[in-house]
PDB file of N, CA and C in Angstrom:
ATOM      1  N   UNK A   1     102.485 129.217  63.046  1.00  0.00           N
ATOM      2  CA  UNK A   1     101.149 128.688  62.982  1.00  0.00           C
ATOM      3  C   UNK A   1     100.588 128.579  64.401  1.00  0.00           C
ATOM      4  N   UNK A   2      99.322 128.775  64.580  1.00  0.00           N
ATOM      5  CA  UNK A   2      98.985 128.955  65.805  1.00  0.00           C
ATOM      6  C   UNK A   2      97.522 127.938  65.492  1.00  0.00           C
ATOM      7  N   UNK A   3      97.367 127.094  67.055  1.00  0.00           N
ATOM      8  CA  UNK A   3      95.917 126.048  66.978  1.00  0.00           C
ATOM      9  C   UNK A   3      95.792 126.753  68.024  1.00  0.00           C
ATOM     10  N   UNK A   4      94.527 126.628  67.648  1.00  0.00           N
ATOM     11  CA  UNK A   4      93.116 126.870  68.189  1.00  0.00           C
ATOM     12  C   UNK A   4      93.429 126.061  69.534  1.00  0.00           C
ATOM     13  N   UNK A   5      92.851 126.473  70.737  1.00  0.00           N
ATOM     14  CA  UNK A   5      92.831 126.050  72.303  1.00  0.00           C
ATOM     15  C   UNK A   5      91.370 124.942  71.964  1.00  0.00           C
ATOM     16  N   UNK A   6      90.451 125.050  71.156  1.00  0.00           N
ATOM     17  CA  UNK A   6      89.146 124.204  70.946  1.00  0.00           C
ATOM     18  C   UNK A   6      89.573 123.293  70.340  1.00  0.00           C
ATOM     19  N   UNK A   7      91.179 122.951  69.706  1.00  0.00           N
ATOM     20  CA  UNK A   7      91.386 121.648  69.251  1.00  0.00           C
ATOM     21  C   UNK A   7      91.913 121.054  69.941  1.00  0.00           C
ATOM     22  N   UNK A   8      92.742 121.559  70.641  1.00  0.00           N
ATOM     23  CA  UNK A   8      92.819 120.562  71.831  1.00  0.00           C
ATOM     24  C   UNK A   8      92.031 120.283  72.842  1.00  0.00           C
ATOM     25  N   UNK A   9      90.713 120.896  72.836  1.00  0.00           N
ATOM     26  CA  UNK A   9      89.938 120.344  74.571  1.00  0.00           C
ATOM     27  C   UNK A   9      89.285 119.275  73.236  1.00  0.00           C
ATOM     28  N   UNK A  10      89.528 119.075  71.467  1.00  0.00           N
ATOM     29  CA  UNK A  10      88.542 118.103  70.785  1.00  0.00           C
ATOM     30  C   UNK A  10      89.822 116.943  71.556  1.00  0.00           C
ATOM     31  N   UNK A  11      90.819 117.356  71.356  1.00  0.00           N
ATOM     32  CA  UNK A  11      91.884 115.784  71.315  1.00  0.00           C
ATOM     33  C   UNK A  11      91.885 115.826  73.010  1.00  0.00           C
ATOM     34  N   UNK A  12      91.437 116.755  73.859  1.00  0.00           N
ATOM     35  CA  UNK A  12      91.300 116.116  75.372  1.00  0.00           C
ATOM     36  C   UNK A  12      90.183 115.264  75.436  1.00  0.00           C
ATOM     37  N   UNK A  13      89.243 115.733  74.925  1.00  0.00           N
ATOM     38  CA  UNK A  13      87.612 115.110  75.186  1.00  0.00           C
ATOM     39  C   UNK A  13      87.829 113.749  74.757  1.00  0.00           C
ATOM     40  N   UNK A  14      88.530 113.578  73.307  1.00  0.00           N
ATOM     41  CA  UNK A  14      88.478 112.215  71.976  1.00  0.00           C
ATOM     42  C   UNK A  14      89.718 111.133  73.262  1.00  0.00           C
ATOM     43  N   UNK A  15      90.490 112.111  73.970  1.00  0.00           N
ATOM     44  CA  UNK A  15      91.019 110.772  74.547  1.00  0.00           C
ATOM     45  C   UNK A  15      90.582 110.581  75.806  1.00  0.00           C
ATOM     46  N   UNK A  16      89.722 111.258  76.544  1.00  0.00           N
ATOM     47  CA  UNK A  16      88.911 110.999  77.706  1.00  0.00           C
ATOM     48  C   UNK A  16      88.170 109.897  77.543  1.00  0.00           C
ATOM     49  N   UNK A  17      87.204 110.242  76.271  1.00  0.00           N
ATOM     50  CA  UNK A  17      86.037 109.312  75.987  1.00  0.00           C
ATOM     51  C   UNK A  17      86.582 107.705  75.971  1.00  0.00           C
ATOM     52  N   UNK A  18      87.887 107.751  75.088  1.00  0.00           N
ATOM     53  CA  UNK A  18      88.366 106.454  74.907  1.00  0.00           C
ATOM     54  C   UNK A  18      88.920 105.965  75.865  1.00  0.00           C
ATOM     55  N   UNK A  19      89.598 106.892  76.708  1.00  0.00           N
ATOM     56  CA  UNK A  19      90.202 106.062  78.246  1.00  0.00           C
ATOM     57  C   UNK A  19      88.619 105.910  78.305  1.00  0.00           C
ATOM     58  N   UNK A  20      87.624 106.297  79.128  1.00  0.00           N
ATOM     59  CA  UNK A  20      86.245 105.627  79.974  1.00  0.00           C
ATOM     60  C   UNK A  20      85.932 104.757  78.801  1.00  0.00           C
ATOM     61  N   UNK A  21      85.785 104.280  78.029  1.00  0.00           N
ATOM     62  CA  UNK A  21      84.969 103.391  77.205  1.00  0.00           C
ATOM     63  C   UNK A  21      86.024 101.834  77.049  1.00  0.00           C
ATOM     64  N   UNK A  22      86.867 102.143  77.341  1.00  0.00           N
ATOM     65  CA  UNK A  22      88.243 101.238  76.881  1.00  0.00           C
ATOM     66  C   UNK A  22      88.058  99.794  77.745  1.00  0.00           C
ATOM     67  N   UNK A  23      87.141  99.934  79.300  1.00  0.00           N
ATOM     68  CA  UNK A  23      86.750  99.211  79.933  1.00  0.00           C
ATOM     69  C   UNK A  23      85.410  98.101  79.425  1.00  0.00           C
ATOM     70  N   UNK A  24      84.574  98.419  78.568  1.00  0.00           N
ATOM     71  CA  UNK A  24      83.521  98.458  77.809  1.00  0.00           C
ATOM     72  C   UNK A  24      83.480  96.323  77.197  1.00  0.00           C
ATOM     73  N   UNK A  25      85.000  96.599  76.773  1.00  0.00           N
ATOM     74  CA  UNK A  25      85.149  94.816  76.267  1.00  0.00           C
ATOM     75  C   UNK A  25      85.176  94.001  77.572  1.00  0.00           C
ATOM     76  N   UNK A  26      86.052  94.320  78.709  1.00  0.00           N
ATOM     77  CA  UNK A  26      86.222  93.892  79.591  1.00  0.00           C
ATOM     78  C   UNK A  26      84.825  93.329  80.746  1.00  0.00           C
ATOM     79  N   UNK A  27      84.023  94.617  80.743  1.00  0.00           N
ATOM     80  CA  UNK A  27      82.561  94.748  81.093  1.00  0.00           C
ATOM     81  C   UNK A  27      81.739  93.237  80.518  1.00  0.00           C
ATOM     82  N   UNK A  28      81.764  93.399  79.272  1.00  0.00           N
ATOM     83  CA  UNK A  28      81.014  92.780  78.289  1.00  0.00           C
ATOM     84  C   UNK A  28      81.401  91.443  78.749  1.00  0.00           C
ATOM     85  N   UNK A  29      82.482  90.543  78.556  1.00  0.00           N
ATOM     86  CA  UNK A  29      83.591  89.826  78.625  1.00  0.00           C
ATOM     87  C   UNK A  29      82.857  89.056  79.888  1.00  0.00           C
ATOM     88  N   UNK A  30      83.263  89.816  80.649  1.00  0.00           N
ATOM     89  CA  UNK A  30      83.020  89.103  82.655  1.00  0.00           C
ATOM     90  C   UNK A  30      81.935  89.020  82.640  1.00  0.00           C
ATOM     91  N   UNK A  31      80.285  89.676  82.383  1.00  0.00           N
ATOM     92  CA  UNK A  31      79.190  89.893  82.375  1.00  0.00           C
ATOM     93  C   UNK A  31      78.529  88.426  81.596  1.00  0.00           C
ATOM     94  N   UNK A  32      79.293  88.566  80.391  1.00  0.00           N
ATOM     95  CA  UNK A  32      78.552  86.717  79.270  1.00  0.00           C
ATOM     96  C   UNK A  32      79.070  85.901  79.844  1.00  0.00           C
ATOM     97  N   UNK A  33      80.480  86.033  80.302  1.00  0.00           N
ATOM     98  CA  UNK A  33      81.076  85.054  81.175  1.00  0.00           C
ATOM     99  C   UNK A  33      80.807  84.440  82.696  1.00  0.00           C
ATOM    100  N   UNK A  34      80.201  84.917  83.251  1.00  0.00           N
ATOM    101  CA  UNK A  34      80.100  85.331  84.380  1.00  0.00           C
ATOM    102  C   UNK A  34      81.039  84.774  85.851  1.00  0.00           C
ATOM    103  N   UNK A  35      82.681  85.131  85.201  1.00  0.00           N
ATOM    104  CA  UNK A  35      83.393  84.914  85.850  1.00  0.00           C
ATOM    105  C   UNK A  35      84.295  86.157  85.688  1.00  0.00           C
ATOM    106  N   UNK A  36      85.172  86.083  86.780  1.00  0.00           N
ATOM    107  CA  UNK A  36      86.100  87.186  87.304  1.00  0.00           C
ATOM    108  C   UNK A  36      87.242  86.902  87.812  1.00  0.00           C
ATOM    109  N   UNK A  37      88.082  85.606  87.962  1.00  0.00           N
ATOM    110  CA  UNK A  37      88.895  85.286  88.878  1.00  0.00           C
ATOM    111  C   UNK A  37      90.338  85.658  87.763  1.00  0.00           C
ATOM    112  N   UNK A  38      89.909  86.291  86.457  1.00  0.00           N
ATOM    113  CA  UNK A  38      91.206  86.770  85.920  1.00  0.00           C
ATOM    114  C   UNK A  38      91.350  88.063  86.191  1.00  0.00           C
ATOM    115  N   UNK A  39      90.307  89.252  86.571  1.00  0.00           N
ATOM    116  CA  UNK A  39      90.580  90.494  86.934  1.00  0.00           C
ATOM    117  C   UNK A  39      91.634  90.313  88.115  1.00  0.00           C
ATOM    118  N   UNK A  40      92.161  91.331  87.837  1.00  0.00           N
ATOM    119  CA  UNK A  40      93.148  91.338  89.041  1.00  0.00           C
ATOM    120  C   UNK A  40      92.690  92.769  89.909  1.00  0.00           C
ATOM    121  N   UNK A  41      92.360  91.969  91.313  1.00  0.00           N
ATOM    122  CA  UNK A  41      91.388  93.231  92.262  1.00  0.00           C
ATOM    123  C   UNK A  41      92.310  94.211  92.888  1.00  0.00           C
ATOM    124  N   UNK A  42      93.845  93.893  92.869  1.00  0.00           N
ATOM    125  CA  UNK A  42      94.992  94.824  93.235  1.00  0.00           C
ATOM    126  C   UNK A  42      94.555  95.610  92.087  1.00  0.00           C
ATOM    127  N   UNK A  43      94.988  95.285  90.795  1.00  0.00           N
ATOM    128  CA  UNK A  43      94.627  96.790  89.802  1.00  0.00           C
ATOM    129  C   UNK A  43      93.655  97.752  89.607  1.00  0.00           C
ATOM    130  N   UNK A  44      92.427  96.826  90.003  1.00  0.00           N
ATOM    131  CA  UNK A  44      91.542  97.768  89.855  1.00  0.00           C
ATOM    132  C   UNK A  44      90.885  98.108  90.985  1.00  0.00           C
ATOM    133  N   UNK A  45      91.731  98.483  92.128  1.00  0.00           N
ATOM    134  CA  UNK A  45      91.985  98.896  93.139  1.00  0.00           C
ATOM    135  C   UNK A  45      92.700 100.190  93.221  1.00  0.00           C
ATOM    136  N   UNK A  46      93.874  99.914  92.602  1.00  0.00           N
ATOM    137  CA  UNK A  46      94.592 101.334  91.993  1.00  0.00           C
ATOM    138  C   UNK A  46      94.028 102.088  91.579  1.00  0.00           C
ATOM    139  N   UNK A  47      93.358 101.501  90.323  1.00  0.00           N
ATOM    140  CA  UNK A  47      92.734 102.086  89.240  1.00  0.00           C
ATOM    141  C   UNK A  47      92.078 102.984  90.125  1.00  0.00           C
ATOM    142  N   UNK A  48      91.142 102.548  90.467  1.00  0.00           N
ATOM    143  CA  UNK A  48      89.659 103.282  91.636  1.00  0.00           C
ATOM    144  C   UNK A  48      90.609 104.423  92.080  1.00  0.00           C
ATOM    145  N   UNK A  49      91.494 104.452  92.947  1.00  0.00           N
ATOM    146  CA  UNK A  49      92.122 105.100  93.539  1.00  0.00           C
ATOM    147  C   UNK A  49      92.442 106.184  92.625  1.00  0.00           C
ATOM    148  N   UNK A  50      93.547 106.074  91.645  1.00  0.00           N
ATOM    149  CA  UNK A  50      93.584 107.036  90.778  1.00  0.00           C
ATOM    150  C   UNK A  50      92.614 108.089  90.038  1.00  0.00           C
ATOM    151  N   UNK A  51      91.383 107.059  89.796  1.00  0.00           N
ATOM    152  CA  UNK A  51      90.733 107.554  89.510  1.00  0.00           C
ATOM    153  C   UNK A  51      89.983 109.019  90.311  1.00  0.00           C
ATOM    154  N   UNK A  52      89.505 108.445  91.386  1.00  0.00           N
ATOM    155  CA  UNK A  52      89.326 109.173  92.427  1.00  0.00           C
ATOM    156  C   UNK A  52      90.001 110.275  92.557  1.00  0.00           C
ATOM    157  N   UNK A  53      91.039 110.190  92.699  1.00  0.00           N
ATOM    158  CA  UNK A  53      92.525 111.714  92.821  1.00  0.00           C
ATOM    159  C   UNK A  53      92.232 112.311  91.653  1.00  0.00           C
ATOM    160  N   UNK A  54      92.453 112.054  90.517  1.00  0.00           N
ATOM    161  CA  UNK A  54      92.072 112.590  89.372  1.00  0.00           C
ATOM    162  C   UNK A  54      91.050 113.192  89.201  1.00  0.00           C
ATOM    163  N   UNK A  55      89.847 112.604  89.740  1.00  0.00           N
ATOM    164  CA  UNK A  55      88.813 113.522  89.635  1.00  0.00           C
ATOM    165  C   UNK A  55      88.215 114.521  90.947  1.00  0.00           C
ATOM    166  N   UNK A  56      88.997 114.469  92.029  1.00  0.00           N
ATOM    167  CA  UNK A  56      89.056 115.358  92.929  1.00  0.00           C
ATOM    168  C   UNK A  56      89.370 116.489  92.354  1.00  0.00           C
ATOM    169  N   UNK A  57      90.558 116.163  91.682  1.00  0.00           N
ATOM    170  CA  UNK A  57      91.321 117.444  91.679  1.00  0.00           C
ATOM    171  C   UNK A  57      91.147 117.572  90.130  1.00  0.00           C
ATOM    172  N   UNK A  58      89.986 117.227  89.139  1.00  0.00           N
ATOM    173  CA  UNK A  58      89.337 117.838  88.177  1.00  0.00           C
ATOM    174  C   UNK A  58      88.403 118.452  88.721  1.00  0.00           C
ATOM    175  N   UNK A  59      87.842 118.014  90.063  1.00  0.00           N
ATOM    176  CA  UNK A  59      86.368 119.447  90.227  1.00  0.00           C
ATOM    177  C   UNK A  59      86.952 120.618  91.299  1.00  0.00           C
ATOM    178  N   UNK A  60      88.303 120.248  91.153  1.00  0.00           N
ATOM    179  CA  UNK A  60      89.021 121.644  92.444  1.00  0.00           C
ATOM    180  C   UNK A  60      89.292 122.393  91.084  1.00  0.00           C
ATOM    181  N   UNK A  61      89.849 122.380  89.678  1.00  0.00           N
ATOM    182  CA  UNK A  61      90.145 122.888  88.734  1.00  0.00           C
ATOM    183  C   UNK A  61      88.510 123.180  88.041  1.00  0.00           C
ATOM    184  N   UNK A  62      87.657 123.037  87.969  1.00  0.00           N
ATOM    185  CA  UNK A  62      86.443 122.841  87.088  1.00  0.00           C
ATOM    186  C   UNK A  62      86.394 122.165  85.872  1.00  0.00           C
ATOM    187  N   UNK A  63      87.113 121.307  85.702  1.00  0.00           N
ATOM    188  CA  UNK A  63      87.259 120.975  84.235  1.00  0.00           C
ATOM    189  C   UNK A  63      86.272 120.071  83.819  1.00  0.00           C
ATOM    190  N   UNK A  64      85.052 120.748  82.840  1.00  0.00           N
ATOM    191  CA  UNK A  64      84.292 119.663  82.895  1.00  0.00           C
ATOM    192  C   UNK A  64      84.443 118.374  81.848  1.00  0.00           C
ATOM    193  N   UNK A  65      85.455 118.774  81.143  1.00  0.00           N
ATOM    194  CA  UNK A  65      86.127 117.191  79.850  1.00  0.00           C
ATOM    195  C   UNK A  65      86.709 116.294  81.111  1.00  0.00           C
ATOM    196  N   UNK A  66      87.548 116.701  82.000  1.00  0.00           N
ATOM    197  CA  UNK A  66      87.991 115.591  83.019  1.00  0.00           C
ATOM    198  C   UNK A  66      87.045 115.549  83.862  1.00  0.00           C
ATOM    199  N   UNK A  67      86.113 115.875  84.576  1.00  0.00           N
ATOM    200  CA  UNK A  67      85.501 115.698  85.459  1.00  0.00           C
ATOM    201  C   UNK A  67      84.555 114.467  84.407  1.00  0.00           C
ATOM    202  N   UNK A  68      83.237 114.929  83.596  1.00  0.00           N
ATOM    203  CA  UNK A  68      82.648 113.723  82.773  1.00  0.00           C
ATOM    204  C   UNK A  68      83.546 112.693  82.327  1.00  0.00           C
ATOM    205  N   UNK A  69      84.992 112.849  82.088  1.00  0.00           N
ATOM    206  CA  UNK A  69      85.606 111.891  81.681  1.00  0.00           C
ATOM    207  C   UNK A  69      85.769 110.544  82.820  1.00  0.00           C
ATOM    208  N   UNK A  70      86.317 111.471  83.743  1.00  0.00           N
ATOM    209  CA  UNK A  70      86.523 110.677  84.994  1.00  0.00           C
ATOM    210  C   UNK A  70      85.096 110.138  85.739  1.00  0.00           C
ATOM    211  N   UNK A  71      84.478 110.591  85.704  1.00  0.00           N
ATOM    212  CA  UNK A  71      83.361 110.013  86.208  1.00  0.00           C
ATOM    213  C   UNK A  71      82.638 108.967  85.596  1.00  0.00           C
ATOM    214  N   UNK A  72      82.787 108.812  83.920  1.00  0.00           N
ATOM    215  CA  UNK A  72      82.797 107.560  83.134  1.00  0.00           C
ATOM    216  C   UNK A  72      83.305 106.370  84.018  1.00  0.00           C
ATOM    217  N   UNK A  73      84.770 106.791  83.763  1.00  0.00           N
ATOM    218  CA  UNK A  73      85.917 105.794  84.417  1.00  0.00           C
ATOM    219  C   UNK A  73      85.480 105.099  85.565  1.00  0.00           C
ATOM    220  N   UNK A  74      85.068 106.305  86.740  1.00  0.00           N
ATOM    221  CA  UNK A  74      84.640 105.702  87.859  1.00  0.00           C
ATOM    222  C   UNK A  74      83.487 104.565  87.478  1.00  0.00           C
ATOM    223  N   UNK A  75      82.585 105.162  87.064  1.00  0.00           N
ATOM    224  CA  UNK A  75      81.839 104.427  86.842  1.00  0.00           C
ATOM    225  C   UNK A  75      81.625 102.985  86.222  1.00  0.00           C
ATOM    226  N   UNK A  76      82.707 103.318  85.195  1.00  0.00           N
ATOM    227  CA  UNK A  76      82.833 101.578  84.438  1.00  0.00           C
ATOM    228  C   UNK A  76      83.998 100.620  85.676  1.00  0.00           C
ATOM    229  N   UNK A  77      84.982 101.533  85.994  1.00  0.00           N
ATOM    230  CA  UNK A  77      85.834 100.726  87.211  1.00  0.00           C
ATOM    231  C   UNK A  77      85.077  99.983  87.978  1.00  0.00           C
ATOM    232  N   UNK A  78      83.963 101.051  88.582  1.00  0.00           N
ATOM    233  CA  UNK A  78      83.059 100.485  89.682  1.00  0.00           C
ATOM    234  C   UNK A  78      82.181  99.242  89.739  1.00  0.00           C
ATOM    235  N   UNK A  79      81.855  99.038  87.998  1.00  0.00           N
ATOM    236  CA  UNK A  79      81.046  98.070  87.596  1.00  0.00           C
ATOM    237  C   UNK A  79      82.187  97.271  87.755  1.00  0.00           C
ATOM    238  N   UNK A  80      83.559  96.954  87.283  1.00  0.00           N
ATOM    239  CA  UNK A  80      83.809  96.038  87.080  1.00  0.00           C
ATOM    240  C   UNK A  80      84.152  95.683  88.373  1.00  0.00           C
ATOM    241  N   UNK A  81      84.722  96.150  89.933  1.00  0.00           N
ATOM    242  CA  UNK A  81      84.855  96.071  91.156  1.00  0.00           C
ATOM    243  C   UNK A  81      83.516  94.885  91.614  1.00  0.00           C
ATOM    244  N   UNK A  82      82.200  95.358  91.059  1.00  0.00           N
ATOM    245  CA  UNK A  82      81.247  95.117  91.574  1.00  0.00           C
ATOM    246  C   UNK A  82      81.255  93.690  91.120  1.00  0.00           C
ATOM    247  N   UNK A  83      81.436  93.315  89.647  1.00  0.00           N
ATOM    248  CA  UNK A  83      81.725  91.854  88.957  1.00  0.00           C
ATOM    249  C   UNK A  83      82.328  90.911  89.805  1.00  0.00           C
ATOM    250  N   UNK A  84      83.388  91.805  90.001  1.00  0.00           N
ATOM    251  CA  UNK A  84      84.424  90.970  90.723  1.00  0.00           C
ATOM    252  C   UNK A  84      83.781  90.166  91.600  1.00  0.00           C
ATOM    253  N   UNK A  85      83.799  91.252  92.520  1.00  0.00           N
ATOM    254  CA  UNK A  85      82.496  90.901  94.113  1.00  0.00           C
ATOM    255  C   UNK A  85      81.419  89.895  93.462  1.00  0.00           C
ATOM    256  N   UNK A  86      80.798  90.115  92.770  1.00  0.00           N
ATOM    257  CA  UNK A  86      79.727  89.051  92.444  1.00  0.00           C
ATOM    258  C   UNK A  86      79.905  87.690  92.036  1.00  0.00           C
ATOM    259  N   UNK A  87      81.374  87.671  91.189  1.00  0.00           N
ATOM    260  CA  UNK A  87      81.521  86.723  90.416  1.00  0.00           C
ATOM    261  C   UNK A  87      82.602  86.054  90.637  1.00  0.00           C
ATOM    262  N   UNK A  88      83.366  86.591  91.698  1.00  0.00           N
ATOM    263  CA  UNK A  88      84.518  85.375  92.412  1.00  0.00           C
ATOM    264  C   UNK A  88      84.693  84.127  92.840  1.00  0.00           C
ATOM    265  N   UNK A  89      85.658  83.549  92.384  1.00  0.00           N
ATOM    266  CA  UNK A  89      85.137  82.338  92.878  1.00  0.00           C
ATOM    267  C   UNK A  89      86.246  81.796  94.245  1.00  0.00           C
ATOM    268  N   UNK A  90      84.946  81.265  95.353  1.00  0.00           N
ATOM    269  CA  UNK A  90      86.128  80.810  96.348  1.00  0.00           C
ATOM    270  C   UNK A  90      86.472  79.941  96.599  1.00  0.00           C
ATOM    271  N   UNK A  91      87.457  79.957  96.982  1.00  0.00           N
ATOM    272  CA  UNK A  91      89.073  78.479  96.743  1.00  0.00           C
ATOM    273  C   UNK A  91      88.889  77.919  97.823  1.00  0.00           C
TER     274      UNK A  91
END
C-alpha cells in the first residue's frame, strides 16, 4: 500500500497548526488575569530560541507548512514574552 506524500504534509500542517495554537489558553489565561509570575521566563526563553532555529532552517529548506507554522509559534511565544514583561510582578 502506498500514501500519498499530500497526506502527510495534511498530518504535517494538522500538527503544526496545533503546536502554534496550543499557546492560545495560556494567552487567554495571563491576558483576563493580568498576571504572569507563573510563566516561567527560562522556558519561554528556550522556547523563542528553538523556535527561531527551527524556523531558520525551515526558510533555508523552503518549507512553507514549517515556516507558517513556526512563525505562528513565534508569534504567540512572543506575545506571551511580552505578558510577561508587562505583567511581572516585582519582589
Amino acid at each position: 500500500m502506498v500514501i500519498s506524500g499530500s497526506i502527510f504534509e495534511m498530518i504535517g500542517m494538522t500538527g503544526s497548526l496545533i503546536l502554534c495554537f496550543s499557546a492560545i489558553p495560556q494567552i487567554v489565561k495571563t491576558y483576563r488575569t493580568k498576571r504572569a509570575e507563573d510563566l516561567s521566563i527560562c522556558y519561554l526563553g528556550i522556547l523563542l530560541l528553538g523556535i527561531i532555529l527551527v524556523m531558520l532552517y525551515s526558510l533555508y529548506i523552503r518549507n512553507l507548512i514549517f515556516i507558517v507554522g513556526n512563525g505562528l509559534s513565534l508569534f504567540m511565544t512572543g506575545m506571551l514574552v511580552a505578558m510577561w514583561l508587562r505583567y511581572k510582578r516585582v519582589k
